[in-house]
Structures are given as structure tokens and as C-alpha cells.
Protein backbone atom coordinates (compact mmCIF):
# COMPACT_ATOMS: atom_id res chain seq x y z
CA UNK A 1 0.00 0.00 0.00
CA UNK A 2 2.90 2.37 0.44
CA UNK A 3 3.86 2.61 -3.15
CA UNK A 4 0.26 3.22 -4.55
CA UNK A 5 0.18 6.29 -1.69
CA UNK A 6 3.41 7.35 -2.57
CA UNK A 7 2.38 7.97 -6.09
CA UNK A 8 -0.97 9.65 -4.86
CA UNK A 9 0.68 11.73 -2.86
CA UNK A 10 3.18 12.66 -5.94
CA UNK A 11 0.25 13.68 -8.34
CA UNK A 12 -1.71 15.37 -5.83
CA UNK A 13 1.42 17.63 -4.88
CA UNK A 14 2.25 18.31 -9.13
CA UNK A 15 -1.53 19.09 -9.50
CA UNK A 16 -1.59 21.58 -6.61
CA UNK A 17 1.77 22.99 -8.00
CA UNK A 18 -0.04 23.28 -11.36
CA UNK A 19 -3.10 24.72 -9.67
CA UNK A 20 -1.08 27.59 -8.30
CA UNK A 21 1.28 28.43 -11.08
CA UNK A 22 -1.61 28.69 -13.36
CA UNK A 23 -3.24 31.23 -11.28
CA UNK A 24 0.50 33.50 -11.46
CA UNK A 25 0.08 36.75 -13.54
CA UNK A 26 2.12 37.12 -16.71
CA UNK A 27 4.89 39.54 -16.91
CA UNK A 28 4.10 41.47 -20.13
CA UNK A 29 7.63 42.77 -22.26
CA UNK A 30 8.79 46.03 -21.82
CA UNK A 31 7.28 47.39 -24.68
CA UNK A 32 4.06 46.43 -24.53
CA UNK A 33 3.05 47.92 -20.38
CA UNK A 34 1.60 50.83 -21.96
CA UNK A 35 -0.62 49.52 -24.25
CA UNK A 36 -3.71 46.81 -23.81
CA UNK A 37 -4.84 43.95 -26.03
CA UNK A 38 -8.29 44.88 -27.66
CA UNK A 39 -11.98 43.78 -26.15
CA UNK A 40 -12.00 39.80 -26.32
CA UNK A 41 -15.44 40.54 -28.69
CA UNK A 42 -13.60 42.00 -30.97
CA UNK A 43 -10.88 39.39 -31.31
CA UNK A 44 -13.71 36.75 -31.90
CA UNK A 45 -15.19 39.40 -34.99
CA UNK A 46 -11.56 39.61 -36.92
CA UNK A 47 -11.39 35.58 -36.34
CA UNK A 48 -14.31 35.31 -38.36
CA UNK A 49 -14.40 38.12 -40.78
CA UNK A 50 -10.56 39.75 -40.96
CA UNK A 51 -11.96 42.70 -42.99
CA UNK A 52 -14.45 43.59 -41.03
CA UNK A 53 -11.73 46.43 -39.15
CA UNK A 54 -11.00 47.94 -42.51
CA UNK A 55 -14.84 48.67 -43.95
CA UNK A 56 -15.07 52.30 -43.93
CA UNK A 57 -18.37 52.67 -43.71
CA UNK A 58 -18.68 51.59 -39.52
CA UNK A 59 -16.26 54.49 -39.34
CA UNK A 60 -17.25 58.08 -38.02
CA UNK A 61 -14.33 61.07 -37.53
CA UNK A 62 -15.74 63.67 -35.69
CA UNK A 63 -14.30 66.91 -34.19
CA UNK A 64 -15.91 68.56 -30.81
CA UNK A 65 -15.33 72.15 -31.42
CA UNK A 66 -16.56 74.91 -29.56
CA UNK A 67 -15.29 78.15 -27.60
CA UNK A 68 -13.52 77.65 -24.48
CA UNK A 69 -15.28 76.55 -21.33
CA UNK A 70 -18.09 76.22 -23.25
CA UNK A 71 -18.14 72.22 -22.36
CA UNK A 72 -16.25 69.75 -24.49
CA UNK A 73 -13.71 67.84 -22.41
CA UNK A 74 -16.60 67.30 -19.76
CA UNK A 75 -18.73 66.21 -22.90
CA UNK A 76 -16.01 63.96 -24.01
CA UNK A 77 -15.91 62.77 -20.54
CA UNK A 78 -19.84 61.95 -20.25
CA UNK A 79 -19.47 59.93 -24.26
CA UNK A 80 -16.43 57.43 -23.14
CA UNK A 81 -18.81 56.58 -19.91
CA UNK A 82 -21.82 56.05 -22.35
CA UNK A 83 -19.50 53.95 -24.46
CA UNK A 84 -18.14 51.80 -21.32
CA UNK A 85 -14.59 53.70 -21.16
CA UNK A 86 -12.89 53.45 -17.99
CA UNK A 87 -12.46 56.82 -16.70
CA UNK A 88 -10.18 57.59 -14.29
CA UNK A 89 -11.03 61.21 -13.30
CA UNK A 90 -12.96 63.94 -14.17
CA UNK A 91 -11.15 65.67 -17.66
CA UNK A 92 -9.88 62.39 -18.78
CA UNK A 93 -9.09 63.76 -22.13
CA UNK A 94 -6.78 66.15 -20.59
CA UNK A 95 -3.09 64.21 -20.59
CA UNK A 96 -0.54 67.08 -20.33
CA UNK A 97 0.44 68.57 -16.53
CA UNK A 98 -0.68 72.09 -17.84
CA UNK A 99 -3.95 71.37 -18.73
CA UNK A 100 -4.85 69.55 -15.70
CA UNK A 101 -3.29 72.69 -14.00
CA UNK A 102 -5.40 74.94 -15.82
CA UNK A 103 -8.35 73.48 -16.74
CA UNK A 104 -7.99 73.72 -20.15
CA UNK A 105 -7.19 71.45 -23.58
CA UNK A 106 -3.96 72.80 -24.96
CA UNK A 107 -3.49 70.00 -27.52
CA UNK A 108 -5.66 67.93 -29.80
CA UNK A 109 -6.20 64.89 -28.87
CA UNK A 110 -8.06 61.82 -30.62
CA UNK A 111 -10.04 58.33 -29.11
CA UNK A 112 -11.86 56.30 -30.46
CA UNK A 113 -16.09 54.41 -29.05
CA UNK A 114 -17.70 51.80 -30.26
CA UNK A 115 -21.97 52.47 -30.86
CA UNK A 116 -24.26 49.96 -32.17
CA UNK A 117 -21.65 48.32 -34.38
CA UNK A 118 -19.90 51.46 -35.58
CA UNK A 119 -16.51 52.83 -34.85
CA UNK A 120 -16.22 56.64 -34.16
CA UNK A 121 -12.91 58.50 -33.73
CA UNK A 122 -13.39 61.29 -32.01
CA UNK A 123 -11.20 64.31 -31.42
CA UNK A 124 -10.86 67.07 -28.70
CA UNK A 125 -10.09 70.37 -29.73
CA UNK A 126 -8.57 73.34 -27.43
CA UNK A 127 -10.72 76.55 -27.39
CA UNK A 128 -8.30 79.35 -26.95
CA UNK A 129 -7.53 81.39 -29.57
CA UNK A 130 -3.78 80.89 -28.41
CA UNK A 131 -3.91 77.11 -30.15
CA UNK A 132 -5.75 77.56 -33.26
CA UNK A 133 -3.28 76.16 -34.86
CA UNK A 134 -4.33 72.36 -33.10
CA UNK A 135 -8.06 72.99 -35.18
CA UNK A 136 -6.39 73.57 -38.29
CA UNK A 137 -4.51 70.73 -38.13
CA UNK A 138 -6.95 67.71 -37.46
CA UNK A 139 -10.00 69.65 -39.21
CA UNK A 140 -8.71 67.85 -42.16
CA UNK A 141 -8.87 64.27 -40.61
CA UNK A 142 -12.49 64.32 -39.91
CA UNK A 143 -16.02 64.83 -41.32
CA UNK A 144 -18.29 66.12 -39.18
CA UNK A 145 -18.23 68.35 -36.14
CA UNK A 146 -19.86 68.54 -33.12
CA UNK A 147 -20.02 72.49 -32.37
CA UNK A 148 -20.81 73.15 -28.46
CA UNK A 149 -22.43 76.60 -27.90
CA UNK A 150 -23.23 77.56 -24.05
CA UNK A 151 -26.99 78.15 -24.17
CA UNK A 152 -26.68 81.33 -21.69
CA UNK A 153 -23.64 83.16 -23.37
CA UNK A 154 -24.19 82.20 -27.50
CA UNK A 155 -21.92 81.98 -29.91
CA UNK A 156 -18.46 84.03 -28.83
CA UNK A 157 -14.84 84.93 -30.94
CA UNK A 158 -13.78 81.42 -30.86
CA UNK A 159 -16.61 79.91 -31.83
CA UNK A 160 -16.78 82.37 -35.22
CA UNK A 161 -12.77 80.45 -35.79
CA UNK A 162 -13.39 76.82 -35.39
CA UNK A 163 -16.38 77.14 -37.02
CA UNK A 164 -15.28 78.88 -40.24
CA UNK A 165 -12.45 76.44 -40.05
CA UNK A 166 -14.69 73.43 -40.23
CA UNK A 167 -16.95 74.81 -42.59
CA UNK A 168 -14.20 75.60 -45.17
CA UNK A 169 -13.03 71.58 -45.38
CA UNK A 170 -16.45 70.86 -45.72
CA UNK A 171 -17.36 69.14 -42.24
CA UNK A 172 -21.15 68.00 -41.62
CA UNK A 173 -21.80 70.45 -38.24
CA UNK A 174 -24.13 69.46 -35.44
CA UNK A 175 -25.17 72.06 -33.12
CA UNK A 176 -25.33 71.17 -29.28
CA UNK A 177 -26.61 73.69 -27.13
CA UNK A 178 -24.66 72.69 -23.53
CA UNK A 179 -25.77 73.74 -20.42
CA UNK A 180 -29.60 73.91 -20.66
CA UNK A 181 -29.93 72.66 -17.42
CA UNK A 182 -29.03 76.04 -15.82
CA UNK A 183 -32.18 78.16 -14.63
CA UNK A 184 -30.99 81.09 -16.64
CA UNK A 185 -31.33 79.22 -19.71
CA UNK A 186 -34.81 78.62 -21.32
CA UNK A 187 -36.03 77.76 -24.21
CA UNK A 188 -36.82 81.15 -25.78
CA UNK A 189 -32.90 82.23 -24.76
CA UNK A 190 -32.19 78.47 -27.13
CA UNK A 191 -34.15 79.52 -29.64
CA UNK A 192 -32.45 83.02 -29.79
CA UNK A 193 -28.54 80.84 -29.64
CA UNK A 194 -29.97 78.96 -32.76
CA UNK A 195 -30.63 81.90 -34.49
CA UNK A 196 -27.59 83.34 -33.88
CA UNK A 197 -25.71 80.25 -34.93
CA UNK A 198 -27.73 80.00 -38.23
CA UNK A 199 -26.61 83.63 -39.07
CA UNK A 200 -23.10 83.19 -38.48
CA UNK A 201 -23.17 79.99 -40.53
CA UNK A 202 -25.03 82.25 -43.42
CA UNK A 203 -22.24 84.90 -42.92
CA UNK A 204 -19.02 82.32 -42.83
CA UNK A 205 -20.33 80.73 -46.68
CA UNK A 206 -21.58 77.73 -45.77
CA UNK A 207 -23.88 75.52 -47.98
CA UNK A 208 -27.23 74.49 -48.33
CA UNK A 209 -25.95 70.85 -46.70
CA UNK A 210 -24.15 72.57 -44.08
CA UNK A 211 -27.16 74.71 -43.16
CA UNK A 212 -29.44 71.42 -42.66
CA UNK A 213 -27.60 70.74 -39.39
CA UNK A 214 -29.42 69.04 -36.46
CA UNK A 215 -30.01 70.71 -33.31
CA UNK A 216 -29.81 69.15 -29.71
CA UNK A 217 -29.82 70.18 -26.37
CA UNK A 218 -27.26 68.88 -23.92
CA UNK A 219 -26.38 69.42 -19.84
CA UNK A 220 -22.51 67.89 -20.30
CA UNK A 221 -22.70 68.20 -16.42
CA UNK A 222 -25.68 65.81 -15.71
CA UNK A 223 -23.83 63.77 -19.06
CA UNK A 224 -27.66 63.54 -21.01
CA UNK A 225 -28.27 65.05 -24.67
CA UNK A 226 -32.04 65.44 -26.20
CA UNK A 227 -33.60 66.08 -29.53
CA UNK A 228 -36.23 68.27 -27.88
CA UNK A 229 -35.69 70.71 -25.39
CA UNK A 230 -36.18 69.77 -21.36
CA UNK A 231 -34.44 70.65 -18.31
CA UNK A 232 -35.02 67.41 -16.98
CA UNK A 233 -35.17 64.26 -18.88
CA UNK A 234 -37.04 61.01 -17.99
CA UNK A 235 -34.89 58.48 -15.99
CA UNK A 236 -34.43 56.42 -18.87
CA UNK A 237 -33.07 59.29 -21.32
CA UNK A 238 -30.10 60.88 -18.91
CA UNK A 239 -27.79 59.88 -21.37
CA UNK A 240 -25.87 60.58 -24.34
CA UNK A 241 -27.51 58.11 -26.70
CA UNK A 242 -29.24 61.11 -29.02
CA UNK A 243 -25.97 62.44 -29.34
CA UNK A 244 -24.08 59.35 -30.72
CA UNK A 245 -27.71 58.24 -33.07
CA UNK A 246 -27.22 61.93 -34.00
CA UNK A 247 -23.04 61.24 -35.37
CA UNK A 248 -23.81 58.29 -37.04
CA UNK A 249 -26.91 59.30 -38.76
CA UNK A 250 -25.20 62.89 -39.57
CA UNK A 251 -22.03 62.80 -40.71
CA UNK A 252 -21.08 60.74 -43.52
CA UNK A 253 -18.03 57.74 -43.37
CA UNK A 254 -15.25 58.44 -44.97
CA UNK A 255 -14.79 58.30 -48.76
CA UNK A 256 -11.85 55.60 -48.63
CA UNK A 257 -9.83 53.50 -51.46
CA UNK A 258 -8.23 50.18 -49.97
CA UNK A 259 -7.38 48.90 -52.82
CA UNK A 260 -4.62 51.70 -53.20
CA UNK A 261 -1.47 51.95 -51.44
CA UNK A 262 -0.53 53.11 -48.07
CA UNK A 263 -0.65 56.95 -47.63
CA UNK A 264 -1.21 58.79 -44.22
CA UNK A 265 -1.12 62.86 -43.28
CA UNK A 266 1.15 62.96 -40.14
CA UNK A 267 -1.12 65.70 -37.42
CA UNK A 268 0.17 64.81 -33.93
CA UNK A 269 2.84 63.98 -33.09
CA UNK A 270 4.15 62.24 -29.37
CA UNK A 271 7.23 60.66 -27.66
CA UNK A 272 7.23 57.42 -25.84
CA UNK A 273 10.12 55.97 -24.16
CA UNK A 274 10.43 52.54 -25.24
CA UNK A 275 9.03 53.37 -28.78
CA UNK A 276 10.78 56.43 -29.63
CA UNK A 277 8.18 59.00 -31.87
CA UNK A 278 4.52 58.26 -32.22
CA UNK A 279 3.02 59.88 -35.87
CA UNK A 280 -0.76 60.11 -35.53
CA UNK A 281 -3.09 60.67 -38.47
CA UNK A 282 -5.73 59.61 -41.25
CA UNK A 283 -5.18 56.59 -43.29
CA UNK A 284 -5.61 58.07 -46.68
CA UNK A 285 -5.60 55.39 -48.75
CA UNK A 286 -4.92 51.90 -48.69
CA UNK A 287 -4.11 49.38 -46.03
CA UNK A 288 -1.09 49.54 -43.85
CA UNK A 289 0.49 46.58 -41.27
CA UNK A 290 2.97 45.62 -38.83
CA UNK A 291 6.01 45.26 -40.47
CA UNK A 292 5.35 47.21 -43.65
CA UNK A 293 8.24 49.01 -45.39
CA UNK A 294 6.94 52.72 -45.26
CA UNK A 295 9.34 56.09 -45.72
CA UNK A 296 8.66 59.44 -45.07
CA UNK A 297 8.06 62.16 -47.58
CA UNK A 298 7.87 66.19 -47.44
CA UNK A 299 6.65 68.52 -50.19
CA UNK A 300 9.09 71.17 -51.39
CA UNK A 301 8.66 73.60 -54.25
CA UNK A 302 11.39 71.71 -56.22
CA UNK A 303 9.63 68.70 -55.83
CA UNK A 304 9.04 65.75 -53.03
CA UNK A 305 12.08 65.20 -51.20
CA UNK A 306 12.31 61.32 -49.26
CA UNK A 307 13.42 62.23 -45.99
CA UNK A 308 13.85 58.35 -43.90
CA UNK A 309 12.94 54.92 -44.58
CA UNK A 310 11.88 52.28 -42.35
CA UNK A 311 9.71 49.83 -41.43
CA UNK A 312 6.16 49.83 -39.11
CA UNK A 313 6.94 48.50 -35.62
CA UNK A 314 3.84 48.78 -34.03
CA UNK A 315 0.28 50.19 -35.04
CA UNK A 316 -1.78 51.44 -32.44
CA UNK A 317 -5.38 52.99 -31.51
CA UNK A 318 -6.38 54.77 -28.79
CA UNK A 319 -9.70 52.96 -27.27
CA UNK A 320 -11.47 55.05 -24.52
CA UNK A 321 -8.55 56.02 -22.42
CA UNK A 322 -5.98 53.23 -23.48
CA UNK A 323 -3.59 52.77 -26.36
CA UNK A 324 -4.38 49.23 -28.30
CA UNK A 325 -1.98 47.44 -30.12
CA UNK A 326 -3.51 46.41 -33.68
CA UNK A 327 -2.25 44.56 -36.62
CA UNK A 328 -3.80 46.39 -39.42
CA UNK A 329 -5.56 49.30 -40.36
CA UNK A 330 -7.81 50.58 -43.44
CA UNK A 331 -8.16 53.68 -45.54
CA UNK A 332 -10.27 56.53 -43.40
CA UNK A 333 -9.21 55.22 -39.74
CA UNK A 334 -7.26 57.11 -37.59
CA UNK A 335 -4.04 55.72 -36.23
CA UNK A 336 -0.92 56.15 -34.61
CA UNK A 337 2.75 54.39 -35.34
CA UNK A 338 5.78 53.74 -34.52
CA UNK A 339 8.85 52.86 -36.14
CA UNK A 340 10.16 56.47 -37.60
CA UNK A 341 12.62 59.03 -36.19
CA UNK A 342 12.72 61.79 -38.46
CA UNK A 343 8.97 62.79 -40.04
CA UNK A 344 7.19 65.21 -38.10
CA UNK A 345 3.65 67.05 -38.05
CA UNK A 346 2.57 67.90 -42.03
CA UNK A 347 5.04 65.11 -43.37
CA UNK A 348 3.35 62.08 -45.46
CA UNK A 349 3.79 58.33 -44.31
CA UNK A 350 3.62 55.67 -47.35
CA UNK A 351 4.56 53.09 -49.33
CA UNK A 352 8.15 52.51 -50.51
CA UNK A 353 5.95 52.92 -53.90
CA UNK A 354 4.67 55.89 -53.44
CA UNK A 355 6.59 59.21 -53.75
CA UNK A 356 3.81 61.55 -54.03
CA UNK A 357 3.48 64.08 -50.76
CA UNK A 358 0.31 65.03 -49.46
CA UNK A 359 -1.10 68.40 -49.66
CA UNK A 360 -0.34 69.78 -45.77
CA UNK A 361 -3.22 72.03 -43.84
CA UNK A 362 -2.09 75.79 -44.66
CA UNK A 363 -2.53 77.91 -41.08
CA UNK A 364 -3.04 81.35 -40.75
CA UNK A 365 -0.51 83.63 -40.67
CA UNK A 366 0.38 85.02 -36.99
CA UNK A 367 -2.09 87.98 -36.25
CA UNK A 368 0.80 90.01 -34.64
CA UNK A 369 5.13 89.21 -35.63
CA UNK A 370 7.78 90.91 -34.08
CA UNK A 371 11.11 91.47 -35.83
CA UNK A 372 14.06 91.90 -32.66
CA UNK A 373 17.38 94.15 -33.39
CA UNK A 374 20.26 96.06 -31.84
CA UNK A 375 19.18 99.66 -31.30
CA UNK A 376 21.42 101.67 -34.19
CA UNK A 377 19.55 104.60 -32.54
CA UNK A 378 21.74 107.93 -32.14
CA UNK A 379 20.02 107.76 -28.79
CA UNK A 380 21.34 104.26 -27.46
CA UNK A 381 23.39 103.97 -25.03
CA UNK A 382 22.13 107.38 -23.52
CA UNK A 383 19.21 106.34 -20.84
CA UNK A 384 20.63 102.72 -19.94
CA UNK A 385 22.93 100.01 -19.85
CA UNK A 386 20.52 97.02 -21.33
CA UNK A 387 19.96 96.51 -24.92
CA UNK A 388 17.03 97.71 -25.94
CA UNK A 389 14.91 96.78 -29.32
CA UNK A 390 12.38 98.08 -31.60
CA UNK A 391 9.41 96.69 -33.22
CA UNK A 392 8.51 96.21 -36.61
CA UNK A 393 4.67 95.55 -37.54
CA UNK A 394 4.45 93.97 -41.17
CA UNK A 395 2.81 96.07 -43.99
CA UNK A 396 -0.54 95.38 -44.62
């Protein structure tokens, strides 16, 4: 009997060694504890249709625009709850010290929620004046807007900026009058915003399409959004489901060629320590993957000039608040890589193919520029010891 228990005794100590080991974590590699693997539902939909990431038409890019404080990091907050996002704290959108500081969006940033079977990338704009140039560059990435107005203050200066800017690339608006909840705000005062709003999309050019735009009526606060106005929804309808039916009805998916090769606009641009710089933009055209040859080109008046090649290391997405590692991505999706040293913000990504640049986003010339010189004044010297300098406005 004392062999037959020795062996029990044997497997039941391996098993309960097996048990336990099974129940260890796994160390991830170095280069992979910042990102996440996607949702386990969408790892069973690529197993069983691998194009079904690349159709363009479950994508939506969409821009939240508006004036500052007028409510679109809290409204960005309230949509990654609706869309099961993990949020952390209040202003999740918010990544840099300074804005967390401040309380305000500095740089552009982009996400991306999943509604009713449809993908929509959606990107945070700053509202100062101070970083227009942010808009202008991911205005061309989208097509549609969301444009927040404050229902007790109206449009305002940078509302008349990001608005003209959209409406010049040809964005599909939606108007969402924020705030309605406050007891200043009724709806006569709403009906006088939309008014407002309709004339300064009359006076900025924009067309008959643009003019159609749908209104709703939002408290980014309480995080609910309706098609009719009301200070206080029914239980069921304190959400932002109107809002989301709204972008996918509204604004169009992107026109997109697969079949054509890789070409991607760089407009962010980031550093991460193990993977060196992050390029962030629209897939033009085509279909890029890990471990694609790509180079870099820039547009110059003599012609394009091919600035680095290499190869894609890793392709990623920002879901909610986390950066997924993917394998592939389409023509109209918005992406970020890694894998290049040298191309920056308005440079193209492509195809060792392809040597055609694409067409960067022109910004507005400074409204003020100041030239700085040594005083040949035969007055220097006379009334100090510091150098002093003049100032030269440009001719207009």
C-alpha cells in the first residue's frame, strides 16, 4: 500500500503545484506595459471576418469644437462613460500637466467608441484662440463636427474660428446647445442661440448641406443630450444616446480606397520611451500593417524630397482612455505608429511605392510678428545700460 500512496501523494502535490502556477500573472515585455490587447469581442469578430476592421463605412471622424469653457472635455468625458470607457477622473481627455493645471485642452487629442456596431474616432479640440493652430490641423482628418455653444452666453470669438475652419473643409456640423440645465437658460434664450448660430453659418459661406444641421440640447454636467428641449429628462433618457444616433446618422463615413497603397497625413505627433516618436493621423488610402516598409516624404517647391525609410513596428489605436496594439488598419481610420525618427507634423507616411506628398493644412498667418534688433539709434546707449529693441509691424 505504500507505493500506490506514494504515487498519490506525488500527483496530488504536481496538480496543486499546477493549480497555483496557473493562477501567477504574466509579466508582459517592456514594450508592450503601456498599451492593452483589444476587447475579447472583438478578437472573436476579426477571427471570423478579418476585414471587417477595414470597412469604412462603420467608421465616423468627428471633431468637438466649440469656444472655451463652453463644455467639451466634460462632454467627451460623459461619451467614453456612455461607451463603457474606464475613466479615471474627471477631464480624462486632458493628458498634459498644464492642462490639468489649468483646466484647459492645450493639444488635440483623438479616441476612439464603439456604438451599435460602428466605430467613431473622435477628437478634442482646445478653445483658446492661443492654439488655433491644433483645429487647423486635425480639421482635415475628420467629417463632421460637433459644435458646443453655451446656451446662456451664445456663440463668442472662438466659436466664429473653429467654425469657419470646419466649414471651409467641408465638415457635416451638429449644433449642441450645452448647459440647458441652468435656470438662466430657457427655451426662448435656445431659440435666440440657434438663431444666432444660423446667421453666423449664413455669414461664414456655408452651404445648403451645411445649413441642414441638427439641433440638440445637452447638460454635459448631468452627461444627457435630447432632440427636444427639457431641463429634466425622464430616468431612462439621462444619457448621451441622441448624441451618438445623432453622429452616425449625420455625418457621412469616410470616402476611402483600400485597394490603393498606403498613404497617411502625419497631425500629432508624441514621444514614448520605449518606442521612440509616435506619428498620428488619417489613413488616406490603402491598407497599412505591422512590419510594412513605409518612408517618409515632405513637399518642397522643387519637388518631393524622401526624408527616412523604415519599417512599421507597431500600429496602435487609442480605445477610450488606453492605447491598443492592432495589426492592421484601413483607408479613413485614424491611427498612430511607430517605427520612424525623423517625419514630423505635415510630413506624409507611405509606401516605398509611393513618392507623391500630401497636400499639408495651410494655417493662418500670426495675427501680430515681431522682428528683434540692436538699437542703431543715435540715442542708445544714452538712458541705460541694457539693450534695448524696436518693433517692426508687417505692412498690410
Amino acid at each position: 500500500m505504500a507505493g500506490p500512496l506514494l504515487l498519490r501523494s506525488i500527483f496530488s502535490a504536481a496538480s496543486t503545484t499546477k493549480s497555483f502556477t496557473s493562477h501567477l500573472p504574466r509579466r508582459l515585455p517592456p514594450l508592450s506595459r503601456g498599451f492593452s490587447a483589444g476587447p475579447a469581442t472583438a478578437a472573436a469578430a476579426a477571427a471570423t471576418d478579418p476585414n471587417a476592421f477595414l470597412d469604412p463605412n462603420r467608421l465616423r471622424n468627428v471633431a468637438v469644437i466649440a469656444h472655451v469653457d463652453h463644455g467639451k472635455t466634460t462632454l467627451m468625458d460623459r461619451l467614453l462613460r456612455q461607451c463603457g470607457a474606464d475613466i479615471p477622473h474627471e477631464r480624462a481627455m486632458d493628458s498634459i500637466s498644464l492642462e490639468r493645471e489649468r483646466g484647459i485642452t492645450i493639444a488635440s487629442k483623438v479616441t476612439s467608441i464603439s456604438w451599435k456596431e460602428n466605430e467613431l474616432n473622435m477628437v478634442d479640440t482646445p478653445g483658446h484662440a492661443d492654439f488655433g493652430g491644433e483645429v487647423e490641423r486635425v480639421v482635415g482628418m475628420v467629417e463632421g463636427a460637433v459644435l458646443v455653444v453655451d446656451a446662456g452666453e451664445g456663440p463668442l470669438a472662438q466659436t466664429k474660428f473653429v467654425l469657419a475652419k470646419a466649414l471651409k473643409y467641408g465638415l457635416r456640423p451638429i449644433l449642441l446647445l450645452n448647459k440647458v440645465d441652468r435656470p438662466a437658460v430657457s427655451e426662448e434664450r435656445c431659440n435666440e442661440v440657434e438663431s444666432l448660430v444660423f446667421d453666423l453659418f449664413a455669414n461664414l459661406g456655408a452651404t445648403e448641406e451645411q445649413l441642414e444641421f441638427p439641433v440638440l440640447y445637452a447638460s454635459a454636467k448631468e452627461g444627457w443630450a435630447s432632440s427636444t428641449f427639457t431641463k429634466d429628462p425622464p430616468a431612462d433618457a439621462k444619457n448621451m444616446s441622441q448624441l451618438l444616433d445623432a453622429i452616425v446618422r449625420h455625418v457621412p463615413p469616410p470616402k476611402a480606397n483600400l485597394d490603393a497603397p498606403f498613404q497617411m497625413l502625419v497631425s500629432m505627433m508624441e514621444k514614448d520611451f520605449y518606442l521612440g516618436r509616435i506619428l498620428t493621423g488619417r489613413v488616406s488610402s490603402g491598407i497599412v500593417r505591422v512590419g510594412d516598409r513605409i518612408h517618409g516624404l515632405r513637399g518642397k517647391e522643387s519637388g518631393v524630397e524622401k526624408i527616412e525609410e523604415g519599417k512599421v513596428v507597431k500600429l496602435m489605436k487609442k480605445k477610450g482612455t488606453n492605447m491598443v496594439l492592432i495589426d492592421s488598419a484601413g483607408a479613413g481610420d485614424i491611427i498612430s505608429m511607430a517605427g520612424m525618427a525623423i517625419p514630423s507634423i505635415g510630413h506624409t507616411v507611405a509606401n516605398t511605392e509611393v513618392m507623391i506628398a500630401l497636400p499639408t493644412v495651410e494655417l493662418d498667418p500670426p495675427t501680430i510678428s515681431m522682428t528683434f534688433s540692436v538699437n542703431d539709434s543715435p540715442l542708445a546707449g544714452r538712458d541705460g545700460t541694457h539693450v534695448s529693441c524696436i518693433l517692426a509691424c508687417p505692412p498690410y
